[in-house]
PDB file of N, CA and C in Angstrom:
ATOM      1  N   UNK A   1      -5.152  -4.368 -11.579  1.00  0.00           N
ATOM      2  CA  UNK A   1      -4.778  -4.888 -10.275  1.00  0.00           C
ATOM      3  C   UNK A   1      -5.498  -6.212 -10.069  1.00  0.00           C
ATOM      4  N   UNK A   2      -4.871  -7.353  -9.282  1.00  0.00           N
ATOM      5  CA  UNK A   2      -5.523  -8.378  -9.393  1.00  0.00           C
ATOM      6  C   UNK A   2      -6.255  -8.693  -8.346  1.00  0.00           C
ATOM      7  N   UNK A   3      -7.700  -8.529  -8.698  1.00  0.00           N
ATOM      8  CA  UNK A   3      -8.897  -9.003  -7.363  1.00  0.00           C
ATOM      9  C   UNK A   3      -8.284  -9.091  -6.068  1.00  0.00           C
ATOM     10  N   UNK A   4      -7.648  -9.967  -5.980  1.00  0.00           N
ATOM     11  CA  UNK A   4      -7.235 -10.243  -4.549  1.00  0.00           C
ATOM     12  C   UNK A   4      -6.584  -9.234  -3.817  1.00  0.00           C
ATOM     13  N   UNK A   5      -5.672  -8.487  -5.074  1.00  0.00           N
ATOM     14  CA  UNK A   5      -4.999  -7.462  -4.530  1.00  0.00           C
ATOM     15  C   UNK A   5      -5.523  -6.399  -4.383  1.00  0.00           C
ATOM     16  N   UNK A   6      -6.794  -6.049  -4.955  1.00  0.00           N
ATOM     17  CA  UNK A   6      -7.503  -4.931  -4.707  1.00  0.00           C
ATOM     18  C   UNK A   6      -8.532  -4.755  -3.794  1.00  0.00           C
ATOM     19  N   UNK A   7      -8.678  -5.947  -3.463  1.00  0.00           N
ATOM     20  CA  UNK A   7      -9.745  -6.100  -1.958  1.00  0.00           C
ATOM     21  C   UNK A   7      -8.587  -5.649  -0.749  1.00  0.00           C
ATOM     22  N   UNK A   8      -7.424  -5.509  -0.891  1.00  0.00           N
ATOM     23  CA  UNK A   8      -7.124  -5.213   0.627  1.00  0.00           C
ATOM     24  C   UNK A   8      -6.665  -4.083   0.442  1.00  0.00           C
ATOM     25  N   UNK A   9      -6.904  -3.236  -0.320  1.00  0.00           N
ATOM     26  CA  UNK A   9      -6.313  -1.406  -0.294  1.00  0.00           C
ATOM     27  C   UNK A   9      -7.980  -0.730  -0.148  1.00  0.00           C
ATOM     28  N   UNK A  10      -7.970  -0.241   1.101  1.00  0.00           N
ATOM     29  CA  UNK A  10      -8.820   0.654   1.415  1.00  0.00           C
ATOM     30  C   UNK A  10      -8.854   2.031   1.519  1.00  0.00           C
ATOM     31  N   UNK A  11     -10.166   2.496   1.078  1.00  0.00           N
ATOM     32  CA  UNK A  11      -9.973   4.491   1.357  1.00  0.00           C
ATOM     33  C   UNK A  11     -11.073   4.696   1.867  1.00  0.00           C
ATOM     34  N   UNK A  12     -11.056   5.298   3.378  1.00  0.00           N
ATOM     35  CA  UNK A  12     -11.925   5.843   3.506  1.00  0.00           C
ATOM     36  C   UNK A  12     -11.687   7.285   4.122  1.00  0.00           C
ATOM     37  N   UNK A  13     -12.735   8.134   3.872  1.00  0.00           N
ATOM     38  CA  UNK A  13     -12.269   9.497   4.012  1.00  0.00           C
ATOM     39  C   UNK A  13     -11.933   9.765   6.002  1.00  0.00           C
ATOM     40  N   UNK A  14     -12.648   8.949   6.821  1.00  0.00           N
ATOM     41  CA  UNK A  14     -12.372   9.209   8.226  1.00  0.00           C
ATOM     42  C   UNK A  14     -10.964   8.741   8.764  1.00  0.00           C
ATOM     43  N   UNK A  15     -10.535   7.944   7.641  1.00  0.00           N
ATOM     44  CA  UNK A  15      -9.469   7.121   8.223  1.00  0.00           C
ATOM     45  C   UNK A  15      -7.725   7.409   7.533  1.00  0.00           C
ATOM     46  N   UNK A  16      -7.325   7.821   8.529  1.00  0.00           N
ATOM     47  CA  UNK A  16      -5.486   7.935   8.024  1.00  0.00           C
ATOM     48  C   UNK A  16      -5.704   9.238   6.487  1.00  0.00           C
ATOM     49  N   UNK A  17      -6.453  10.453   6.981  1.00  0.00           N
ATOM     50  CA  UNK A  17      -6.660  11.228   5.983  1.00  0.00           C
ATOM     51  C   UNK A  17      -7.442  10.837   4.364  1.00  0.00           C
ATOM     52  N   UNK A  18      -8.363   9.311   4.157  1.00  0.00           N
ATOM     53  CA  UNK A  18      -8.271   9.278   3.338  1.00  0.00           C
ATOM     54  C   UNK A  18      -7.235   9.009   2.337  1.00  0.00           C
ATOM     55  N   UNK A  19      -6.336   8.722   2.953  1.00  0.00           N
ATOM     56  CA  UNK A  19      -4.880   7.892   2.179  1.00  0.00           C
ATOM     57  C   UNK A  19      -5.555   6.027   2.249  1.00  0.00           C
ATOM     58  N   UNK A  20      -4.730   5.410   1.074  1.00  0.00           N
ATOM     59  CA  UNK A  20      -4.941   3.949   0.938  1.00  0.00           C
ATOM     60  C   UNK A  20      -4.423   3.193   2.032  1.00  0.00           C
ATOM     61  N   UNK A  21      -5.202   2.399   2.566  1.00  0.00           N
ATOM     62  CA  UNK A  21      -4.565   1.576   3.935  1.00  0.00           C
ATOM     63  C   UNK A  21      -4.742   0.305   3.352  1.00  0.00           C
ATOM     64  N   UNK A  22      -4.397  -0.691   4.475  1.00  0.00           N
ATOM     65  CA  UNK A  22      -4.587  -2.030   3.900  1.00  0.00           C
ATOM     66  C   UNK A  22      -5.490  -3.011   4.786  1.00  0.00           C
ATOM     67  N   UNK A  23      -6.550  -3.137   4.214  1.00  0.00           N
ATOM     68  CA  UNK A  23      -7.668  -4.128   4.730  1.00  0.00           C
ATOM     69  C   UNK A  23      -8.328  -3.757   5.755  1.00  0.00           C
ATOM     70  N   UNK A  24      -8.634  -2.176   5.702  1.00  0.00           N
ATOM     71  CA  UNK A  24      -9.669  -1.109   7.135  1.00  0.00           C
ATOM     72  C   UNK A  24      -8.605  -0.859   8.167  1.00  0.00           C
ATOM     73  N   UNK A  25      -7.183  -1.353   7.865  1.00  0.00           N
ATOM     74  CA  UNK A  25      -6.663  -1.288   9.071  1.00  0.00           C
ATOM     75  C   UNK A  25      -5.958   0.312   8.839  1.00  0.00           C
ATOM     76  N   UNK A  26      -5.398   0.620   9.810  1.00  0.00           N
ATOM     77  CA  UNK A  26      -4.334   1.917  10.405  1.00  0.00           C
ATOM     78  C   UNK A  26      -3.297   1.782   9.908  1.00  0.00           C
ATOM     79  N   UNK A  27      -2.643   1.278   8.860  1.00  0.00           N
ATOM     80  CA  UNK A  27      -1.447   0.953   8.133  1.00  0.00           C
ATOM     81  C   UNK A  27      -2.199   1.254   6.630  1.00  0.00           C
ATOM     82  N   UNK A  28      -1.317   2.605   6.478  1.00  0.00           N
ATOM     83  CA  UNK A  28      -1.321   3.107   4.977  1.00  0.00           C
ATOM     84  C   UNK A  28      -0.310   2.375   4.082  1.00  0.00           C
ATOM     85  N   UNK A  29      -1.040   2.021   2.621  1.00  0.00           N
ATOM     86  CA  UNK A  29       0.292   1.620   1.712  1.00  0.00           C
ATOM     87  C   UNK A  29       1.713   2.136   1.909  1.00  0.00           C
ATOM     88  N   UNK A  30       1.667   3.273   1.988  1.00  0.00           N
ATOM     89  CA  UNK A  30       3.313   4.553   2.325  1.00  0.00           C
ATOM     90  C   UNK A  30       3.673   3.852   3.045  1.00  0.00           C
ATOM     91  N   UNK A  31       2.942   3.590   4.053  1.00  0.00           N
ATOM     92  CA  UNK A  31       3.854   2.998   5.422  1.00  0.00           C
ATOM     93  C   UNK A  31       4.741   1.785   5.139  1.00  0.00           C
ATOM     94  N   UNK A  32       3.761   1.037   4.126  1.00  0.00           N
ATOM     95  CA  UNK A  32       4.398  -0.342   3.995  1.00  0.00           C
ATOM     96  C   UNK A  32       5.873   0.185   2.480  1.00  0.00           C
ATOM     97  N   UNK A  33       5.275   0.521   1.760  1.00  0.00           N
ATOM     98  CA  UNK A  33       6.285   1.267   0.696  1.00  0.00           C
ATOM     99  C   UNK A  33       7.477   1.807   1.153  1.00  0.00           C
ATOM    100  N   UNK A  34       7.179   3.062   1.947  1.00  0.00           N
ATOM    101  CA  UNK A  34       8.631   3.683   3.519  1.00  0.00           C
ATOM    102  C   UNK A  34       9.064   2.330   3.866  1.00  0.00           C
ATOM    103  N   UNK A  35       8.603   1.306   4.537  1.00  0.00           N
ATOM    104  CA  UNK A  35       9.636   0.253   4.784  1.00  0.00           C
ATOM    105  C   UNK A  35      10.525  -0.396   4.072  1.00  0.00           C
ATOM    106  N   UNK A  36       9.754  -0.883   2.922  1.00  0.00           N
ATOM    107  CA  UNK A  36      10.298  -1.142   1.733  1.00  0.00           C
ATOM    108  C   UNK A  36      11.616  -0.577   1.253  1.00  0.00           C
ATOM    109  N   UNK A  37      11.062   0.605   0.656  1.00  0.00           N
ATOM    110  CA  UNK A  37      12.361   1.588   0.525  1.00  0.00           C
ATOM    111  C   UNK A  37      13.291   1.678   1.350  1.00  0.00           C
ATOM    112  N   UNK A  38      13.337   1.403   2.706  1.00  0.00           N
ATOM    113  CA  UNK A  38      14.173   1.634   3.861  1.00  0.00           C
ATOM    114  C   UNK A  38      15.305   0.501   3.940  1.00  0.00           C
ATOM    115  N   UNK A  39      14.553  -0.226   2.673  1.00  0.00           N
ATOM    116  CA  UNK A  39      15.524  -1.723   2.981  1.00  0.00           C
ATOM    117  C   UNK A  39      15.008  -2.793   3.490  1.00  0.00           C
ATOM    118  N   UNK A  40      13.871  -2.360   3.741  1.00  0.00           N
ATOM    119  CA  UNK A  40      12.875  -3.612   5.346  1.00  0.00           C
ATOM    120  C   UNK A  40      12.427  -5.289   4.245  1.00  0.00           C
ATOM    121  N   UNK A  41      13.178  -6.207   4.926  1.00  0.00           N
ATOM    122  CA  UNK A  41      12.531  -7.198   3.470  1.00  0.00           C
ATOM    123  C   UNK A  41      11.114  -7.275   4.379  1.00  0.00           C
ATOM    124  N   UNK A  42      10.545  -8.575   3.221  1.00  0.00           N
ATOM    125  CA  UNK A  42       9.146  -9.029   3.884  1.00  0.00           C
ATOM    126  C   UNK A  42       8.954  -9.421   5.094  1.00  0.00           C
ATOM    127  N   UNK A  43       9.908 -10.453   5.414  1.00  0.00           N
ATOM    128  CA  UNK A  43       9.609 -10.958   6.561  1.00  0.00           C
ATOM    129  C   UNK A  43      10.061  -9.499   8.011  1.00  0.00           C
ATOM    130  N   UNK A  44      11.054  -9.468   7.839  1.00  0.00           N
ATOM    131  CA  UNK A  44      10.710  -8.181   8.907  1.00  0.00           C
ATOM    132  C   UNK A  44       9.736  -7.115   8.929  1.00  0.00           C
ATOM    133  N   UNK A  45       9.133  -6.834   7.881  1.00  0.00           N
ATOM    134  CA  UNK A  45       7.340  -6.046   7.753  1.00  0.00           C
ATOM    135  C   UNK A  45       6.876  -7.045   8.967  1.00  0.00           C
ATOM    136  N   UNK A  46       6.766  -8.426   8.466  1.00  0.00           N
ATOM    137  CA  UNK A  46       5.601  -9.233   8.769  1.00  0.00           C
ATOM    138  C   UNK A  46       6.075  -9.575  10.321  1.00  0.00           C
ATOM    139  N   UNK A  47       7.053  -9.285  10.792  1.00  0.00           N
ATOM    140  CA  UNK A  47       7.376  -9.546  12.082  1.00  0.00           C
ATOM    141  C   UNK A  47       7.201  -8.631  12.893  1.00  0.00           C
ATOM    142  N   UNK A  48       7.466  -6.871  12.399  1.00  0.00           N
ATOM    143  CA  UNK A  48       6.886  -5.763  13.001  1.00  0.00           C
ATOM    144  C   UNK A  48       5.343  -5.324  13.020  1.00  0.00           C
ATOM    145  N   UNK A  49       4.922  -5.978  12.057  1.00  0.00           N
ATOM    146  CA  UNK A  49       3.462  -5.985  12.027  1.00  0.00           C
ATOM    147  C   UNK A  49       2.793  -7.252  11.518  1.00  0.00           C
ATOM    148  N   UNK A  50       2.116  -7.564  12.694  1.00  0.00           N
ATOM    149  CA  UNK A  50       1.958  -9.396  12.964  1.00  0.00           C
ATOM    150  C   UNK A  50       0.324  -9.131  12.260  1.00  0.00           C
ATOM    151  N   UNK A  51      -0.004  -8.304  11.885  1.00  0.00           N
ATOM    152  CA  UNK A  51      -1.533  -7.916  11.421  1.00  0.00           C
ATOM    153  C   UNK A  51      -1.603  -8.141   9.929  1.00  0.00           C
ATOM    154  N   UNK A  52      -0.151  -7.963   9.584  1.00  0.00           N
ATOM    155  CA  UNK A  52       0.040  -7.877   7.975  1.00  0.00           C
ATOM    156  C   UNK A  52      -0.259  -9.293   6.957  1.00  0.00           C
ATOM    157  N   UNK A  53      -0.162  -9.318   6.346  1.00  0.00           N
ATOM    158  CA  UNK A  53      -0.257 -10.742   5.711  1.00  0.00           C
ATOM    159  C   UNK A  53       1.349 -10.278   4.101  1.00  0.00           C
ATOM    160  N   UNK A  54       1.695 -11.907   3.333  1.00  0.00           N
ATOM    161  CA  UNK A  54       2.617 -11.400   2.146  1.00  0.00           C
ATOM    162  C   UNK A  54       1.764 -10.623   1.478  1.00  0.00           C
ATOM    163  N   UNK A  55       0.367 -11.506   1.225  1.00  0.00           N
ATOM    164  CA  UNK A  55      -0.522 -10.688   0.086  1.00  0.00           C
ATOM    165  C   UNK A  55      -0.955  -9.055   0.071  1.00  0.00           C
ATOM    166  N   UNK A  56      -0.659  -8.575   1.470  1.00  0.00           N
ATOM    167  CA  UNK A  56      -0.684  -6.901   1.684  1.00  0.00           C
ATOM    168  C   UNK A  56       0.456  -6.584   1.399  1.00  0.00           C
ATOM    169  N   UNK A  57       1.557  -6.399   1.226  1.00  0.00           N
ATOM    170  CA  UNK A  57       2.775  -6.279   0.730  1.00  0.00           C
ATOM    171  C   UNK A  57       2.738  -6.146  -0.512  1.00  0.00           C
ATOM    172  N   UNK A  58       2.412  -7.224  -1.329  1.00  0.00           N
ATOM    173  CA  UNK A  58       2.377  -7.285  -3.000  1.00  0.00           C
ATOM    174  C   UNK A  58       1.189  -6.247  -3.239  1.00  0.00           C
ATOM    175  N   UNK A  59       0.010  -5.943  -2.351  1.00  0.00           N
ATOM    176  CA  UNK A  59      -0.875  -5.502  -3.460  1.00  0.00           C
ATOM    177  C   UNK A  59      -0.863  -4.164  -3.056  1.00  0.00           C
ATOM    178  N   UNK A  60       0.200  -3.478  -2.103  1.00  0.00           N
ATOM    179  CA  UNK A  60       0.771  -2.443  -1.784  1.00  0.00           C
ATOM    180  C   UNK A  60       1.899  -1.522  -3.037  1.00  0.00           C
ATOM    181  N   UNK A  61       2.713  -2.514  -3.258  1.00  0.00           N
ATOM    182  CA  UNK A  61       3.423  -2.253  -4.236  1.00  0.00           C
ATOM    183  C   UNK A  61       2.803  -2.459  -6.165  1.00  0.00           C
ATOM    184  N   UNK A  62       1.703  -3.465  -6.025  1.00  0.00           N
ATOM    185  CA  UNK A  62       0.890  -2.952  -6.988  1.00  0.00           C
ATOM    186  C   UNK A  62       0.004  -1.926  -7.139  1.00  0.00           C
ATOM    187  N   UNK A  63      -0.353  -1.245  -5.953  1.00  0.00           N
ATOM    188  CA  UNK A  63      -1.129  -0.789  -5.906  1.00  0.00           C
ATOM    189  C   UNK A  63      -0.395   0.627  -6.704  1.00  0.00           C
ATOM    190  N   UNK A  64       0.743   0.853  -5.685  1.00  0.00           N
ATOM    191  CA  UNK A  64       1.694   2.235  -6.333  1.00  0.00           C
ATOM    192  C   UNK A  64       2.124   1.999  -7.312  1.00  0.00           C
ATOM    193  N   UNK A  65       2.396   0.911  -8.223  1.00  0.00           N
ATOM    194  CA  UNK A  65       2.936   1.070  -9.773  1.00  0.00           C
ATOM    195  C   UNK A  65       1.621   1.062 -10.796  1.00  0.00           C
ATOM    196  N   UNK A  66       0.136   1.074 -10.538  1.00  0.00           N
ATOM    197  CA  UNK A  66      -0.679   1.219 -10.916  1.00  0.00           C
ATOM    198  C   UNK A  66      -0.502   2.703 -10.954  1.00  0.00           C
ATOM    199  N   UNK A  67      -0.541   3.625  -9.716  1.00  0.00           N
ATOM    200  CA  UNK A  67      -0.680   5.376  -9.308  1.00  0.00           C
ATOM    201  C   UNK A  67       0.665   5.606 -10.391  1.00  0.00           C
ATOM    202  N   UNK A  68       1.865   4.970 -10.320  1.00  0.00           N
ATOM    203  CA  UNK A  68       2.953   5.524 -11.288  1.00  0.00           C
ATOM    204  C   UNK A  68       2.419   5.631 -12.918  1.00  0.00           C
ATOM    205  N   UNK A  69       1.366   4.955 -13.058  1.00  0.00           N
ATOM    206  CA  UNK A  69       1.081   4.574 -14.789  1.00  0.00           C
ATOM    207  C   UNK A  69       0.263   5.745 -15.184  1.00  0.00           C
ATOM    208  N   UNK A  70      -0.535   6.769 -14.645  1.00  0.00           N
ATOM    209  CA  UNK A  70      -1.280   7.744 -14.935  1.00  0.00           C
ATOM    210  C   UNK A  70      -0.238   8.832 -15.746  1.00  0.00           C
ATOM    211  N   UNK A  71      -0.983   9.319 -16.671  1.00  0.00           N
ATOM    212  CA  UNK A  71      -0.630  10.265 -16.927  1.00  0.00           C
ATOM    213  C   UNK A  71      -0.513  11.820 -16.901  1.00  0.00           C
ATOM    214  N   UNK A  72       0.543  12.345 -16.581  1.00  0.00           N
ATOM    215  CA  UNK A  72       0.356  13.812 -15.843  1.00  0.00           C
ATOM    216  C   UNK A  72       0.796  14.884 -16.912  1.00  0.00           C
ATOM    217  N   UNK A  73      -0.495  15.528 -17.073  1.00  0.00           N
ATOM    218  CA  UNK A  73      -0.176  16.770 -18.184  1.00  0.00           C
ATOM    219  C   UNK A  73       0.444  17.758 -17.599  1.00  0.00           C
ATOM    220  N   UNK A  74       1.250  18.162 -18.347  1.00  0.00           N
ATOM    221  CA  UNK A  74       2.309  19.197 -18.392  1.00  0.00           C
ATOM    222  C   UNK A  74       1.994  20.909 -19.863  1.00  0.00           C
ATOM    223  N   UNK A  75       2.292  21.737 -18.686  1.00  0.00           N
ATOM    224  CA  UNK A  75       1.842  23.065 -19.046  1.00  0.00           C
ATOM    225  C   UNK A  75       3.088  22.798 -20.498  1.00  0.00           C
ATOM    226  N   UNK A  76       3.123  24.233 -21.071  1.00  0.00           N
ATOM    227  CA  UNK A  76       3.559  24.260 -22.007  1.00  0.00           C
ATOM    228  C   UNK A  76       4.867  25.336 -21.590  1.00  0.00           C
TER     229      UNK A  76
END
Protein backbone atom coordinates (compact mmCIF):
# COMPACT_ATOMS: atom_id res chain seq x y z
CA UNK A 1 0.00 0.00 0.00
CA UNK A 2 1.41 3.31 -0.75
CA UNK A 3 2.47 5.53 2.39
CA UNK A 4 0.15 8.04 1.67
CA UNK A 5 -2.47 5.65 1.30
CA UNK A 6 -1.90 3.95 4.39
CA UNK A 7 -1.78 6.89 6.69
CA UNK A 8 -5.48 7.51 6.16
CA UNK A 9 -7.05 3.93 7.00
CA UNK A 10 -7.50 3.79 10.64
CA UNK A 11 -8.42 1.00 13.36
CA UNK A 12 -9.19 1.60 16.41
CA UNK A 13 -10.90 -0.80 18.65
CA UNK A 14 -13.44 2.12 20.33
CA UNK A 15 -14.34 3.31 17.08
CA UNK A 16 -17.04 2.04 14.33
CA UNK A 17 -16.42 -1.61 15.98
CA UNK A 18 -12.85 -1.60 15.18
CA UNK A 19 -13.60 -1.74 11.42
CA UNK A 20 -11.04 0.47 9.04
CA UNK A 21 -12.18 4.13 8.85
CA UNK A 22 -10.57 6.85 7.10
CA UNK A 23 -8.28 9.38 8.81
CA UNK A 24 -9.91 8.89 12.81
CA UNK A 25 -12.96 9.86 11.20
CA UNK A 26 -16.68 7.97 11.51
CA UNK A 27 -16.58 6.86 7.88
CA UNK A 28 -15.55 3.20 7.52
CA UNK A 29 -13.78 2.03 4.20
CA UNK A 30 -17.34 -0.21 3.54
CA UNK A 31 -19.01 2.88 3.66
CA UNK A 32 -16.97 4.43 1.03
CA UNK A 33 -16.70 0.85 -1.01
CA UNK A 34 -21.05 0.50 -0.48
CA UNK A 35 -21.00 3.78 -2.39
CA UNK A 36 -18.82 2.80 -4.84
CA UNK A 37 -20.51 -0.31 -5.61
CA UNK A 38 -23.83 1.54 -5.61
CA UNK A 39 -22.63 3.34 -8.64
CA UNK A 40 -21.69 6.64 -6.53
CA UNK A 41 -18.70 8.21 -8.77
CA UNK A 42 -16.06 10.31 -6.88
CA UNK A 43 -17.24 13.42 -7.06
CA UNK A 44 -20.67 12.66 -5.59
CA UNK A 45 -18.75 10.76 -2.44
CA UNK A 46 -16.94 14.06 -2.22
CA UNK A 47 -20.06 16.17 -2.37
CA UNK A 48 -22.00 13.95 0.22
CA UNK A 49 -19.14 13.95 2.35
CA UNK A 50 -17.32 17.34 2.25
CA UNK A 51 -14.79 15.70 5.01
CA UNK A 52 -13.55 13.26 2.39
CA UNK A 53 -10.64 14.03 0.30
CA UNK A 54 -9.83 11.87 -3.71
CA UNK A 55 -6.85 10.44 -1.80
CA UNK A 56 -9.44 8.61 0.82
CA UNK A 57 -11.24 7.07 -1.94
CA UNK A 58 -8.13 5.50 -3.67
CA UNK A 59 -6.59 4.29 -0.48
CA UNK A 60 -10.04 2.82 0.42
CA UNK A 61 -10.18 0.76 -2.55
CA UNK A 62 -6.51 -0.13 -2.07
CA UNK A 63 -6.90 -0.81 0.98
CA UNK A 64 -9.70 -3.75 0.09
CA UNK A 65 -7.73 -5.23 -2.86
CA UNK A 66 -4.80 -5.59 -0.47
CA UNK A 67 -7.66 -7.72 2.21
CA UNK A 68 -8.70 -9.58 -1.34
CA UNK A 69 -4.85 -10.84 -1.81
CA UNK A 70 -4.67 -13.02 1.48
CA UNK A 71 -4.88 -16.29 1.38
CA UNK A 72 -7.74 -18.42 2.78
CA UNK A 73 -7.18 -22.09 3.65
CA UNK A 74 -9.65 -24.39 2.83
CA UNK A 75 -10.63 -27.68 4.79
CA UNK A 76 -10.29 -30.71 2.82
Amino acid sequence: MQPEHSARITIHVGQCGGRPCIRGMRIRVQDVLDLLGSGAGYDEILDDYPSLEREDILASIEYAARQTGHAIPLSA
